[in-house]
N, C-alpha and C. Protein backbone atom coordinates (compact mmCIF):
# COMPACT_ATOMS: atom_id res chain seq x y z
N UNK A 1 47.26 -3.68 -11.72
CA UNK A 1 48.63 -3.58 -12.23
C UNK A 1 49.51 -2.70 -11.34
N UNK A 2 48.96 -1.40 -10.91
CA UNK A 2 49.75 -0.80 -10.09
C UNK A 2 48.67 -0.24 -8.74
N UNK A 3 48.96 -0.69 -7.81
CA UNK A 3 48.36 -0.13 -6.41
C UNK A 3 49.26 0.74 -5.42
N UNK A 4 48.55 1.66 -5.27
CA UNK A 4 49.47 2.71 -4.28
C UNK A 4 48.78 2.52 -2.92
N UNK A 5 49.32 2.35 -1.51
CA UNK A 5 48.06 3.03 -0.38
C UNK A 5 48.87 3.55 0.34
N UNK A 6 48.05 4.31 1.00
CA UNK A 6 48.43 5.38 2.01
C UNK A 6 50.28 6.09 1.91
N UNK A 7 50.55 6.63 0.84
CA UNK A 7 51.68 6.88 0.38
C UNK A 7 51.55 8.14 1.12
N UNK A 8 53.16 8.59 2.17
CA UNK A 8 53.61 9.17 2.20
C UNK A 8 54.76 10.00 1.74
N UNK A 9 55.14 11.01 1.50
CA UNK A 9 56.26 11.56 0.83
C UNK A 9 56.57 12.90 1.27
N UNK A 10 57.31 13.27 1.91
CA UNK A 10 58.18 14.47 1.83
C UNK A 10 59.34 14.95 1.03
N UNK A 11 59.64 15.84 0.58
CA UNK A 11 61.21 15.98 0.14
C UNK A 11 62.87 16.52 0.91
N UNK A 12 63.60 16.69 0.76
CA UNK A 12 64.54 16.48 2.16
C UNK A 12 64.42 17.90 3.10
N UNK A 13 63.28 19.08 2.09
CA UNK A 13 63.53 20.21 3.10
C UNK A 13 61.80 20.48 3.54
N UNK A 14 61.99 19.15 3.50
CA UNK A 14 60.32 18.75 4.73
C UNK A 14 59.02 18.97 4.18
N UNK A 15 59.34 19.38 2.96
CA UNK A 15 57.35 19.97 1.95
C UNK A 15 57.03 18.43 1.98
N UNK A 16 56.13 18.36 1.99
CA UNK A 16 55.19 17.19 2.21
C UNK A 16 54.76 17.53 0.49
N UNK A 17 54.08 16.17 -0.11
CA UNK A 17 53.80 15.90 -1.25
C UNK A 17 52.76 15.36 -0.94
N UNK A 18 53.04 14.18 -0.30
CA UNK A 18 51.80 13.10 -0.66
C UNK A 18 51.47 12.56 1.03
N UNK A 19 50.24 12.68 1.35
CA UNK A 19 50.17 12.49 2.82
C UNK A 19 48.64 11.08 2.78
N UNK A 20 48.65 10.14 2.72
CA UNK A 20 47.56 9.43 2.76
C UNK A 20 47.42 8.71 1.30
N UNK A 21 47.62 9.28 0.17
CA UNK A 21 47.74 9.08 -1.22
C UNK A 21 47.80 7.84 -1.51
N UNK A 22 46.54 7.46 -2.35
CA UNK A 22 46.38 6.23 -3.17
C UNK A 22 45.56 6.02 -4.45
N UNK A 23 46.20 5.51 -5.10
CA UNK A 23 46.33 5.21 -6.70
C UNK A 23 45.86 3.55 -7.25
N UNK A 24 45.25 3.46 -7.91
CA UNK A 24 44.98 2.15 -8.63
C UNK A 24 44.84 2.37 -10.18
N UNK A 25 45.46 1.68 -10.47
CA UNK A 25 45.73 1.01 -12.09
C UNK A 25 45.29 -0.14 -12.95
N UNK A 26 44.53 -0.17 -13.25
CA UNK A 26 43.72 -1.60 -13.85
C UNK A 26 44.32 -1.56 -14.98
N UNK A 27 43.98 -2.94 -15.84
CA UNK A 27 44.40 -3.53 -17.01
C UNK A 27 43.63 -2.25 -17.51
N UNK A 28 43.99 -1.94 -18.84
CA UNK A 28 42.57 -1.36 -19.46
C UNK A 28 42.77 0.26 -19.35
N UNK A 29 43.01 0.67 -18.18
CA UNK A 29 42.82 1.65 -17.70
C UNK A 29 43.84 2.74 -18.33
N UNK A 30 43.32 4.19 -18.64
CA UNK A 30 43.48 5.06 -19.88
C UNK A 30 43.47 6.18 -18.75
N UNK A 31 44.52 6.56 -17.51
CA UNK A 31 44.43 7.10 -16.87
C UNK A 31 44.77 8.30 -17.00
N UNK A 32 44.41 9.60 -16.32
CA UNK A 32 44.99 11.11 -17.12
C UNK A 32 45.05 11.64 -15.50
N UNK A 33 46.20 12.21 -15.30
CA UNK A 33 46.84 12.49 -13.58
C UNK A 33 46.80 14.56 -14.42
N UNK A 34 45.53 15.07 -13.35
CA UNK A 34 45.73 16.69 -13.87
C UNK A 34 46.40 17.55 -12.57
N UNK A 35 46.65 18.28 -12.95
CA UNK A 35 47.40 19.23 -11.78
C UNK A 35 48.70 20.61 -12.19
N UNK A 36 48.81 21.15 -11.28
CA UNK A 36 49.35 22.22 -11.41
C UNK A 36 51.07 21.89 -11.43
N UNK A 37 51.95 22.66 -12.09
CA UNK A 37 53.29 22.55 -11.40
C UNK A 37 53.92 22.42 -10.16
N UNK A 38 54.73 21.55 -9.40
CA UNK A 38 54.53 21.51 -8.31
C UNK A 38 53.68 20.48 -7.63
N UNK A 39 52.37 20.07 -7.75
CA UNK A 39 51.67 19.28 -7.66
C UNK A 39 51.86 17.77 -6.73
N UNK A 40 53.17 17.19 -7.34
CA UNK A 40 53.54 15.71 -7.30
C UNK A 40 53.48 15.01 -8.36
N UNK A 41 53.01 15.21 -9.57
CA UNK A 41 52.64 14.42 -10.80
C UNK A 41 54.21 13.17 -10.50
N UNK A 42 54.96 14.12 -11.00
CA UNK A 42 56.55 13.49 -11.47
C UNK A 42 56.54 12.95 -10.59
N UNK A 43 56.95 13.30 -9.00
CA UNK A 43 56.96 12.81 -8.16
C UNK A 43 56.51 11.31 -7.85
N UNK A 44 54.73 11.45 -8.23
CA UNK A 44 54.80 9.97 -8.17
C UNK A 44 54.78 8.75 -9.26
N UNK A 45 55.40 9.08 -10.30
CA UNK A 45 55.80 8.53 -11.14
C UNK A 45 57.01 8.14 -10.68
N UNK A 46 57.92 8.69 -10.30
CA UNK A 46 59.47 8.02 -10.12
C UNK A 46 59.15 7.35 -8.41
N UNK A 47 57.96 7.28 -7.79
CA UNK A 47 57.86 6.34 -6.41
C UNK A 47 57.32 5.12 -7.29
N UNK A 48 56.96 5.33 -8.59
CA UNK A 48 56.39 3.80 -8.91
C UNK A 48 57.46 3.43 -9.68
N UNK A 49 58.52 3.96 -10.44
CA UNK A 49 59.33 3.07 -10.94
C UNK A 49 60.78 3.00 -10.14
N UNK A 50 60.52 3.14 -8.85
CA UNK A 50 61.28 3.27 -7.90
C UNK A 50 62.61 3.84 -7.64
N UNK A 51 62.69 5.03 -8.04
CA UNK A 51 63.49 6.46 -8.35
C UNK A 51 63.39 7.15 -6.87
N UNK A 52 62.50 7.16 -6.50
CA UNK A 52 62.05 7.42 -4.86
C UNK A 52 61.39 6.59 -3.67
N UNK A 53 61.48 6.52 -3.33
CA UNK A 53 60.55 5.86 -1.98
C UNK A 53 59.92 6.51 -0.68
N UNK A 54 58.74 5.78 -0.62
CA UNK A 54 58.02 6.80 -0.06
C UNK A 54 58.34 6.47 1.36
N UNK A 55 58.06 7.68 2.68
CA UNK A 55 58.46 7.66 3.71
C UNK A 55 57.49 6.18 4.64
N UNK A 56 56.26 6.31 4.34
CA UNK A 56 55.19 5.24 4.37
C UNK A 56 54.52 4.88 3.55
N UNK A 57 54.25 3.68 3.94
CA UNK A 57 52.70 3.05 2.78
C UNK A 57 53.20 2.31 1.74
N UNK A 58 52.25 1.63 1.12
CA UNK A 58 52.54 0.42 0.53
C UNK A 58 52.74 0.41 -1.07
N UNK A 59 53.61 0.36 -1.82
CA UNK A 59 54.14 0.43 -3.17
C UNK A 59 53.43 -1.26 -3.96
N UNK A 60 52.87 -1.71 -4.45
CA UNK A 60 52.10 -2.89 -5.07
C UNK A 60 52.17 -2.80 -6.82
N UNK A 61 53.40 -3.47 -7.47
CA UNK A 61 53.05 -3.14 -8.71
C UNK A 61 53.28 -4.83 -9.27
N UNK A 62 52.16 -4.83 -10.24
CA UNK A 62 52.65 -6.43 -10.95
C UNK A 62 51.97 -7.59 -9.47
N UNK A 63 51.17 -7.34 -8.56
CA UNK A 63 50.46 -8.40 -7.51
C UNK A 63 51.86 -8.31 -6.40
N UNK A 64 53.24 -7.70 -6.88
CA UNK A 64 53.90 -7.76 -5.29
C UNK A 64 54.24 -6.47 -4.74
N UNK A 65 54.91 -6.58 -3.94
CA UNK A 65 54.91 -5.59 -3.20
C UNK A 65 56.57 -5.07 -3.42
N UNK A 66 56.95 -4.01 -3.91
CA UNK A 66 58.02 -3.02 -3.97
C UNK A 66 58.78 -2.57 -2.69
N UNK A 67 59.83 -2.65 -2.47
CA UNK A 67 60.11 -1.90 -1.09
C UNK A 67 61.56 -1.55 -1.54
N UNK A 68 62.35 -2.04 -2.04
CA UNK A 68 63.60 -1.95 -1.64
C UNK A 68 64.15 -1.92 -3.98
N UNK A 69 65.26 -1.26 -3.62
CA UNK A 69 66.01 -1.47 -5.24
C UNK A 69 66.01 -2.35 -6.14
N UNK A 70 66.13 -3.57 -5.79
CA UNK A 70 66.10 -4.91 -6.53
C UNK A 70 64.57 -5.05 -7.00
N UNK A 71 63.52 -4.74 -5.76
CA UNK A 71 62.06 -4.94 -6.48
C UNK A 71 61.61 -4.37 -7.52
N UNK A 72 62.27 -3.38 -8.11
CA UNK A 72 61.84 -2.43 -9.00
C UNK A 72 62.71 -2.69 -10.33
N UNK A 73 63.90 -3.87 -10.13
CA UNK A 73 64.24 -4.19 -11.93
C UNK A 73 63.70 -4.14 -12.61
N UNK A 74 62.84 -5.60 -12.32
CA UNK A 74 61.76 -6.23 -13.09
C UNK A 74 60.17 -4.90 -13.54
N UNK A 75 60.12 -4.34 -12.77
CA UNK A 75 59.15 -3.09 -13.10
C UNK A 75 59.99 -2.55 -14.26
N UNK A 76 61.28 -1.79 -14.31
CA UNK A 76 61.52 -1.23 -14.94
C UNK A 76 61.87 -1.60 -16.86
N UNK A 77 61.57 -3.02 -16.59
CA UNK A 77 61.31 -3.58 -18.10
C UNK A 77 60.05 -3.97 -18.30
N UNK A 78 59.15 -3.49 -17.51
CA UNK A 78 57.32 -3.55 -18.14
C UNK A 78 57.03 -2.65 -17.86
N UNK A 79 57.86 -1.66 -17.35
CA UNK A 79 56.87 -0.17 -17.47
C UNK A 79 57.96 1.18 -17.92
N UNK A 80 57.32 1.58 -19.30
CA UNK A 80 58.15 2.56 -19.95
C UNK A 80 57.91 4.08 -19.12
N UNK A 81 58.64 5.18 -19.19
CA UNK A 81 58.55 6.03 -18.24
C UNK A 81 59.48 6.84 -19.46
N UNK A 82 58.36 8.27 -20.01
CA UNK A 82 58.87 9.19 -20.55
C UNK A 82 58.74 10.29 -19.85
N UNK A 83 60.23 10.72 -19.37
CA UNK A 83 60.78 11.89 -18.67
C UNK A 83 60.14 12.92 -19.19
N UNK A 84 60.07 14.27 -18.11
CA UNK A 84 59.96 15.44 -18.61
C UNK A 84 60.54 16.35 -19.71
N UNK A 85 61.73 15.63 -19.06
CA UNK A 85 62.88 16.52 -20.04
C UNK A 85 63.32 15.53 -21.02
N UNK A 86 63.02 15.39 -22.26
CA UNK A 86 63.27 14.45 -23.66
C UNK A 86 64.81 14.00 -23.44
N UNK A 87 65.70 14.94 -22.58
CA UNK A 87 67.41 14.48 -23.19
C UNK A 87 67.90 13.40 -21.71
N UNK A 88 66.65 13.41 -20.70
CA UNK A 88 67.15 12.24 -20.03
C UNK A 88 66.70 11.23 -20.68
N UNK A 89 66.39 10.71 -21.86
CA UNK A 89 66.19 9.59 -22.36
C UNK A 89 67.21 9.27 -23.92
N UNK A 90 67.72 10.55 -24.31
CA UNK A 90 68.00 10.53 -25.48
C UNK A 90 70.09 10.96 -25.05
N UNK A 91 70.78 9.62 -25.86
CA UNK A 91 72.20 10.14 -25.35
C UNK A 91 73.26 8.95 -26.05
N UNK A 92 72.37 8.56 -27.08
CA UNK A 92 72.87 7.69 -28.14
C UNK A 92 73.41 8.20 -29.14
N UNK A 93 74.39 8.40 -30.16
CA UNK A 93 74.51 9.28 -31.71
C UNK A 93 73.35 9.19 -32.38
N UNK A 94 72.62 8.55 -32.91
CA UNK A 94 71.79 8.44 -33.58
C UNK A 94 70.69 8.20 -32.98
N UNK A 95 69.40 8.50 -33.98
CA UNK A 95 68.25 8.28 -33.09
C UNK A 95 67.78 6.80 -33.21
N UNK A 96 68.57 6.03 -34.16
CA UNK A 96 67.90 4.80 -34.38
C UNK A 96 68.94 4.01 -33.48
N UNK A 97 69.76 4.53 -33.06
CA UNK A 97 70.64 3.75 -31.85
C UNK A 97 69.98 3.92 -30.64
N UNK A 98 69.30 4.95 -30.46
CA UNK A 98 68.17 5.79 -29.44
C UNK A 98 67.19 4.71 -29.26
N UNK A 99 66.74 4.54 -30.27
CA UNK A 99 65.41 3.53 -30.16
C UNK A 99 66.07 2.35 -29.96
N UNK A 100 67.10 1.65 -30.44
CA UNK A 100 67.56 0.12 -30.01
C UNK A 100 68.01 0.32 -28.84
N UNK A 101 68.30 0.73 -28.51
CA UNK A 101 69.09 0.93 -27.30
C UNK A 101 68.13 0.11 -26.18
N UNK A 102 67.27 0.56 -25.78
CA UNK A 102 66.24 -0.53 -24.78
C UNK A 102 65.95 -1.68 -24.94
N UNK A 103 65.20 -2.56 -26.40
CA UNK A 103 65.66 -3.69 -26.75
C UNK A 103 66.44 -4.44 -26.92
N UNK A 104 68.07 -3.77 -26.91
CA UNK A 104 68.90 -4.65 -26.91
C UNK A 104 69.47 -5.07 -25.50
N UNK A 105 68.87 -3.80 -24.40
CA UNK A 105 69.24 -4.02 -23.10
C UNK A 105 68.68 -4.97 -22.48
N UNK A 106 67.03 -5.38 -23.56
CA UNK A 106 66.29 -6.57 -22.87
C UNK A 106 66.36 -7.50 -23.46
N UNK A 107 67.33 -7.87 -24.36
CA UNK A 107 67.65 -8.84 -24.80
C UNK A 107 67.56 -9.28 -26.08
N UNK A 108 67.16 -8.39 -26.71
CA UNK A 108 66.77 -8.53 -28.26
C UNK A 108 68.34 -8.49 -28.97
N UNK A 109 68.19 -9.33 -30.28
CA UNK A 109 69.75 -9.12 -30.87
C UNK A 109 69.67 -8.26 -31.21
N UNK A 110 70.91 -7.58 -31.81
CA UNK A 110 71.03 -6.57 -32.87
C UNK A 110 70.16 -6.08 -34.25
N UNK A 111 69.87 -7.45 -34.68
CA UNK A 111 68.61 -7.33 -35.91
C UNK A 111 67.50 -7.14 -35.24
N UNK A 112 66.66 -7.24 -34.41
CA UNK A 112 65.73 -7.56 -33.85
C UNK A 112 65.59 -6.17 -33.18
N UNK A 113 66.56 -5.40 -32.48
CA UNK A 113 66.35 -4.16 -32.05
C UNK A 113 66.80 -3.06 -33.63
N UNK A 114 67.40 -3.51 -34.23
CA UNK A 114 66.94 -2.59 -35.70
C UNK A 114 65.58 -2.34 -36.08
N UNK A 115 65.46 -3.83 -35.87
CA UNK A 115 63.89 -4.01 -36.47
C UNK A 115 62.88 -3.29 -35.93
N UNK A 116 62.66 -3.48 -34.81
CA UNK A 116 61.96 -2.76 -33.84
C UNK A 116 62.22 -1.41 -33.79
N UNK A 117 63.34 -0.76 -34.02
CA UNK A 117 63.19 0.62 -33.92
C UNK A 117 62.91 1.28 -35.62
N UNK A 118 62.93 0.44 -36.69
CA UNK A 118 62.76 0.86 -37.79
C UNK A 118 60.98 0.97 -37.50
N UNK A 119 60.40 -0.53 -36.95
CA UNK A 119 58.75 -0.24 -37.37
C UNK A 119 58.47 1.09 -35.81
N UNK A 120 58.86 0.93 -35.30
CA UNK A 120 58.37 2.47 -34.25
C UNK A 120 58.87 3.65 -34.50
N UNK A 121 60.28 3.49 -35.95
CA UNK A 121 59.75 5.11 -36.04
C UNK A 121 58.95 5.74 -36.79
N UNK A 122 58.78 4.34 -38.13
CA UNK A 122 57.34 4.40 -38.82
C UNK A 122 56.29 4.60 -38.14
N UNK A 123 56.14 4.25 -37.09
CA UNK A 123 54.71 4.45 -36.38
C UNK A 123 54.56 5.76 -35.88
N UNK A 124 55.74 6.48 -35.56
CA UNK A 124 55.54 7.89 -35.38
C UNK A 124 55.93 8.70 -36.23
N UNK A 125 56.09 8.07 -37.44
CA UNK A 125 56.08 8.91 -38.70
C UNK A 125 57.36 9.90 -38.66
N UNK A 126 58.56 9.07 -38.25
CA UNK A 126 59.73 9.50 -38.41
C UNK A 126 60.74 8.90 -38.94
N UNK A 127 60.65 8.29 -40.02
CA UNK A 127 61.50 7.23 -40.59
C UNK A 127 62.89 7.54 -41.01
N UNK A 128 62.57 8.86 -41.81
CA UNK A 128 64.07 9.81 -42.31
C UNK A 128 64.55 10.25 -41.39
N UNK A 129 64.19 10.01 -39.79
CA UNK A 129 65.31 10.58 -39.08
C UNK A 129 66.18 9.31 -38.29
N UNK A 130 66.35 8.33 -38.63
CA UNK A 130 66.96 7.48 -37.91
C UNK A 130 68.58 7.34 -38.16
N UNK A 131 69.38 8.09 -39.16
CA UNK A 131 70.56 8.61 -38.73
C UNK A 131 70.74 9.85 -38.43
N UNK A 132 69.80 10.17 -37.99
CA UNK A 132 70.19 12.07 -37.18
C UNK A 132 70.84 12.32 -36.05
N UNK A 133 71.64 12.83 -35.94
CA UNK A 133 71.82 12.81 -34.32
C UNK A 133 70.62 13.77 -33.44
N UNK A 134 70.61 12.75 -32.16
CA UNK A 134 69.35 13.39 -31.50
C UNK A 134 69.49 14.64 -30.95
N UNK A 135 71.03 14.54 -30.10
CA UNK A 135 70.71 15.89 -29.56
C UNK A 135 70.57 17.60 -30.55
N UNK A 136 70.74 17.16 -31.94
CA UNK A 136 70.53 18.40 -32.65
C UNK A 136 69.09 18.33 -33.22
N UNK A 137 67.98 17.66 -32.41
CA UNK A 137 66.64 18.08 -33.44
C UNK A 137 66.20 19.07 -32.29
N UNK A 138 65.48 19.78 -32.90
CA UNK A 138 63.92 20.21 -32.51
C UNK A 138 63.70 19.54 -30.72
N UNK A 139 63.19 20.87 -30.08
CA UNK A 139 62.32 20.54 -28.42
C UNK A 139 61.40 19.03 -29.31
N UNK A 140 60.46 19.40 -30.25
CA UNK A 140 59.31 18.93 -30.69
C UNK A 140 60.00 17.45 -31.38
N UNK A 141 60.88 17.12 -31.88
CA UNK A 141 61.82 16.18 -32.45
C UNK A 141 62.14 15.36 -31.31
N UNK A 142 62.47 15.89 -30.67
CA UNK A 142 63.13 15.42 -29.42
C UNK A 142 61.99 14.53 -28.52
N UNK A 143 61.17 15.06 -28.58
CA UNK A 143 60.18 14.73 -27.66
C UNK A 143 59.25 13.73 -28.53
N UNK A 144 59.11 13.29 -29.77
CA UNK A 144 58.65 12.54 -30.68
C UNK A 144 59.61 11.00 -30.44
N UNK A 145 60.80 11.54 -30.23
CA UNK A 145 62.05 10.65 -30.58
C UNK A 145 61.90 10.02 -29.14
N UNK A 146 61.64 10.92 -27.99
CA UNK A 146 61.96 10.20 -26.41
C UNK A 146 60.42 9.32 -26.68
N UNK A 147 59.03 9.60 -27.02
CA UNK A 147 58.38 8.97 -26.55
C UNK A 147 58.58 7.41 -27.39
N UNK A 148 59.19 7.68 -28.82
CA UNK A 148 59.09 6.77 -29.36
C UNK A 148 60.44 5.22 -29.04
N UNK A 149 61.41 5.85 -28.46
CA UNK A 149 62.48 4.85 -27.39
C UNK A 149 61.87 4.17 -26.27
N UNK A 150 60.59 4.80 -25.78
CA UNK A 150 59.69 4.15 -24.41
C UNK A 150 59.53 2.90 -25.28
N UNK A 151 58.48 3.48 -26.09
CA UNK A 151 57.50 2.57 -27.34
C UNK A 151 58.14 1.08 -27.48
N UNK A 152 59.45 1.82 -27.87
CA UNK A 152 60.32 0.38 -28.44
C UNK A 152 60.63 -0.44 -27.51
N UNK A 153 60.61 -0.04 -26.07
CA UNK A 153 61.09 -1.29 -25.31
C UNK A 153 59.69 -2.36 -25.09
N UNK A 154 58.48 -1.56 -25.78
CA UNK A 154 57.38 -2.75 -26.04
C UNK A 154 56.83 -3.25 -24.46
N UNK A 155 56.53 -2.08 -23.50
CA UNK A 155 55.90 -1.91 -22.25
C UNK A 155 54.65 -2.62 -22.07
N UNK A 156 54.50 -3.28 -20.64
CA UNK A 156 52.81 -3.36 -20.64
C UNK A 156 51.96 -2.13 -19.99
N UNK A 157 53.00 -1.26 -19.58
CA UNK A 157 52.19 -0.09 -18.90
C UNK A 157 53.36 1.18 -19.34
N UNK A 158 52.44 2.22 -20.01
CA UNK A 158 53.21 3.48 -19.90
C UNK A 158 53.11 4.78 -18.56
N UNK A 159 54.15 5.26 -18.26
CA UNK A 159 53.87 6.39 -17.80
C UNK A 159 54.61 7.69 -18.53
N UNK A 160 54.12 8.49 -18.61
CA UNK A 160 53.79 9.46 -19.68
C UNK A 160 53.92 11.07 -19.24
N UNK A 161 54.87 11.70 -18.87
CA UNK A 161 54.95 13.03 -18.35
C UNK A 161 55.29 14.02 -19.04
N UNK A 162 54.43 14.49 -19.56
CA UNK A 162 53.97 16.12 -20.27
C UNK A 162 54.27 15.32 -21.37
N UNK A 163 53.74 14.26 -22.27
CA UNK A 163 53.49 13.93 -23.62
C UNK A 163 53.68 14.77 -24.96
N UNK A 164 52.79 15.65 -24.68
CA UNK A 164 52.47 16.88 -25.39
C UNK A 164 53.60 18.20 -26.02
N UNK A 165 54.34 18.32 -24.49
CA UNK A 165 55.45 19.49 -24.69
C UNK A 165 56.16 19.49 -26.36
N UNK A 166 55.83 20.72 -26.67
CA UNK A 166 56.98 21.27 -27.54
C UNK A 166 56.09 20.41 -29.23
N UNK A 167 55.08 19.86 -28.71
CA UNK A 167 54.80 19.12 -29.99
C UNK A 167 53.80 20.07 -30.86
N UNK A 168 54.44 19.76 -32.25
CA UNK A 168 53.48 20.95 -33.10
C UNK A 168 51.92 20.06 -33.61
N UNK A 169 51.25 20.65 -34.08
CA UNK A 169 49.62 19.84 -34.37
C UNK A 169 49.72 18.82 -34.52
N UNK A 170 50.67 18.33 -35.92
CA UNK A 170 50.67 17.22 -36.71
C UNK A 170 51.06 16.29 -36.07
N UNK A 171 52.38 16.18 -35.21
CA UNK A 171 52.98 15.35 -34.03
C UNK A 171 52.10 14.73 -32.57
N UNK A 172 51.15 16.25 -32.18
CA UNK A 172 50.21 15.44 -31.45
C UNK A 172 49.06 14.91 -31.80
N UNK A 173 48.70 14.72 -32.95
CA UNK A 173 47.46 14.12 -33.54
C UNK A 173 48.14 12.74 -33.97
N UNK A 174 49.69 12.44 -33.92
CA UNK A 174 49.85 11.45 -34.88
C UNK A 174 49.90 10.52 -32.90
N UNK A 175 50.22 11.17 -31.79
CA UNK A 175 50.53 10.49 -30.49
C UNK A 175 49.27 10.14 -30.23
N UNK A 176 48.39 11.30 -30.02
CA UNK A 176 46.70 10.76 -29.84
C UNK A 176 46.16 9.29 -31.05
N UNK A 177 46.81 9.75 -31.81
CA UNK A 177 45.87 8.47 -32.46
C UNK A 177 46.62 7.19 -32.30
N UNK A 178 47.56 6.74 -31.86
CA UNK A 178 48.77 5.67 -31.46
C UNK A 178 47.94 5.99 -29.86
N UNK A 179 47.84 6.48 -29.07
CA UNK A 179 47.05 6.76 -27.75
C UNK A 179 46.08 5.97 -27.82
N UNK A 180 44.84 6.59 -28.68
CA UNK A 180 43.97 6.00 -29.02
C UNK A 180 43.39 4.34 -29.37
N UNK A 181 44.31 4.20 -29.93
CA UNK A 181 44.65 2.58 -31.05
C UNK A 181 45.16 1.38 -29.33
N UNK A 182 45.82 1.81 -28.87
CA UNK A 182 46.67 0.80 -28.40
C UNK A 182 46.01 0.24 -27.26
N UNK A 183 45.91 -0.65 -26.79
CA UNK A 183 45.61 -1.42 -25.84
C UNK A 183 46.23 -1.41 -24.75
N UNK A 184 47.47 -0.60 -24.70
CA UNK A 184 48.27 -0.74 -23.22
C UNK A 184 47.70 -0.07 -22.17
N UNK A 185 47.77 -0.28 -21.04
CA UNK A 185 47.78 0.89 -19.68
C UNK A 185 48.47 1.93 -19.95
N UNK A 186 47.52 3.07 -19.64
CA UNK A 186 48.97 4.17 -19.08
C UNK A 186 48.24 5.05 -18.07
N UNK A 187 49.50 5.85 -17.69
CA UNK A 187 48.94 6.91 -17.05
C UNK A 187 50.07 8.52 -17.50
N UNK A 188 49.02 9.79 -17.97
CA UNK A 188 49.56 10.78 -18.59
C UNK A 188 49.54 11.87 -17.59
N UNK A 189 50.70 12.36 -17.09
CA UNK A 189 50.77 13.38 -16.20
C UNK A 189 50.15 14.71 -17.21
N UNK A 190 49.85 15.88 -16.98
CA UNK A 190 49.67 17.02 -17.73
C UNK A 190 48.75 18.14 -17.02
N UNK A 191 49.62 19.50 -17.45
CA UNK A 191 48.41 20.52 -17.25
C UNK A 191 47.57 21.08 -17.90
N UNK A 192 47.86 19.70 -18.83
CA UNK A 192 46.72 20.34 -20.30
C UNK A 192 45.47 19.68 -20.46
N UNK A 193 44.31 19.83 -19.83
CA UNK A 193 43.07 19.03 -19.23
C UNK A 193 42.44 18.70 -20.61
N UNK A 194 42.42 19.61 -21.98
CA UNK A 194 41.69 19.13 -23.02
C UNK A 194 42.30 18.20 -23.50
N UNK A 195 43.84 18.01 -23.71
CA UNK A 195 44.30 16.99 -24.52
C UNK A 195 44.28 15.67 -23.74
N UNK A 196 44.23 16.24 -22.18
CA UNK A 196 44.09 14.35 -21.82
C UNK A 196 42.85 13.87 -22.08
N UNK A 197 41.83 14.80 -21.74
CA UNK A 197 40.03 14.37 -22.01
C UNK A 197 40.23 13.48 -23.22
N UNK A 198 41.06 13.83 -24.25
CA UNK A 198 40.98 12.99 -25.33
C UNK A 198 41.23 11.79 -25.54
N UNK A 199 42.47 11.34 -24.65
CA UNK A 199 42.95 9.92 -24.54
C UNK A 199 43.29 9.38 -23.40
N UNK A 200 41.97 9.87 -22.42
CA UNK A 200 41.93 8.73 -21.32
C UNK A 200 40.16 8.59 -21.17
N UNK A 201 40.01 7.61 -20.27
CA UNK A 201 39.25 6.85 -19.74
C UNK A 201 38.82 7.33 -18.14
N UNK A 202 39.45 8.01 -17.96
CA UNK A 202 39.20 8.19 -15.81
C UNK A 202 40.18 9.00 -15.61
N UNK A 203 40.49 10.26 -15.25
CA UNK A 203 41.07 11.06 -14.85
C UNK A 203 40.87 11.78 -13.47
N UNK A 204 42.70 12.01 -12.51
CA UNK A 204 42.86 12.12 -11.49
C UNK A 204 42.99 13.72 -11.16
N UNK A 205 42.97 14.54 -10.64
CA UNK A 205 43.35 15.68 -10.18
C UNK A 205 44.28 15.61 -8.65
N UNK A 206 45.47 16.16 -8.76
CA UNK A 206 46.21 16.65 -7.96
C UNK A 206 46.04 17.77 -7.30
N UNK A 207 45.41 17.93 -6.12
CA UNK A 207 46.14 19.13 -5.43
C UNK A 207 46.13 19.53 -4.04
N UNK A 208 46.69 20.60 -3.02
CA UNK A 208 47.24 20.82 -2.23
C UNK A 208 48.09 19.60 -1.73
């Protein structure tokens, strides 16, 4: 699903990131990316949904090959991508406008992206908040609400950066077990090595 090789990357004041770097993604695959701040995690998350590009090497997602802006539309409606920061995803009045908001961009009507964001906020066990406005909940609200807008655009592959942040017990036991349950790909950036052990399959380490 997603192949990286020999990825190079610098940033514009010359730190090198990624020198040789390669990544594979199978169907199936319950991937957990560990590492320190700094690292590259983010980094190469936005070279796969093509936010960056790498200086060399070969970008492969979906059997073609990525190079240029246009290749990466079509990625960006099969692969959901929850930001670090919850409020680059959240900038709708409401949170249930929050959650339609992606389905209706892919084409779903108006009922149909209701619909869809009514059963995903049931699924994250947020139903009474779908006339709230977003930007006044909770870090932990917020971050319930961004992963659950990915959710709704109904991805075949997630990518997943710091999942966890700001979430209190009950919130990450309700993500692990939706983690758990689902059949999609993903891959979970984090520096939190016990909670990924929990919901992946093969885990990467980042470093120097």
């Amino acid at each position: 699903m997603i192949e990286l090789k020999d990825i190079v990357y610098r940033y514009q004041t010359k730190t090198e990131v990624f020198n040789g770097f390669n990544l594979t993604l199978n169907q199936g695959d319950k991937l957990g990316l560990i590492g320190p701040n700094g690292s590259g995690k983010t980094t190469l998350f936005k070279i796969i949904m093509g936010l960056l590009f790498p200086d060399r090497g070969v970008v492969k997602i979906f059997g073609q090959r990525r190079e240029k802006e246009e290749d990466f539309l079509s990625v960006r409606e099969r692969i959901g991508f929850l930001f670090q920061d919850s409020d680059d995803l959240l900038f709708c009045p409401t949170v249930e406008e929050d959650l339609a908001f992606g389905p209706l961009n892919m084409g779903k009507s108006k009922a149909e992206a209701k619909e869809i964001a009514e059963e995903t906020l049931a699924l994250v066990g947020m139903e009474e908040y779908k006339q709230k406005v977003s930007y006044q909940l909770s870090a932990g609200e917020k971050r319930m609400v961004a992963f659950a807008a990915v959710w709704a655009m109904q991805p075949d592959i997630l990518l997943l950066d710091e999942p966890f942040s700001s979430l209190d017990q009950s919130r990450r036991d309700t993500m692990i077990k939706i983690l758990l349950e689902t059949d999609k790909s993903y891959i979970i950036a984090s520096h939190r090595e016990g909670l990924i052990s929990q919901v992946t399959n093969r885990k990467l380490r980042i470093e120097n």
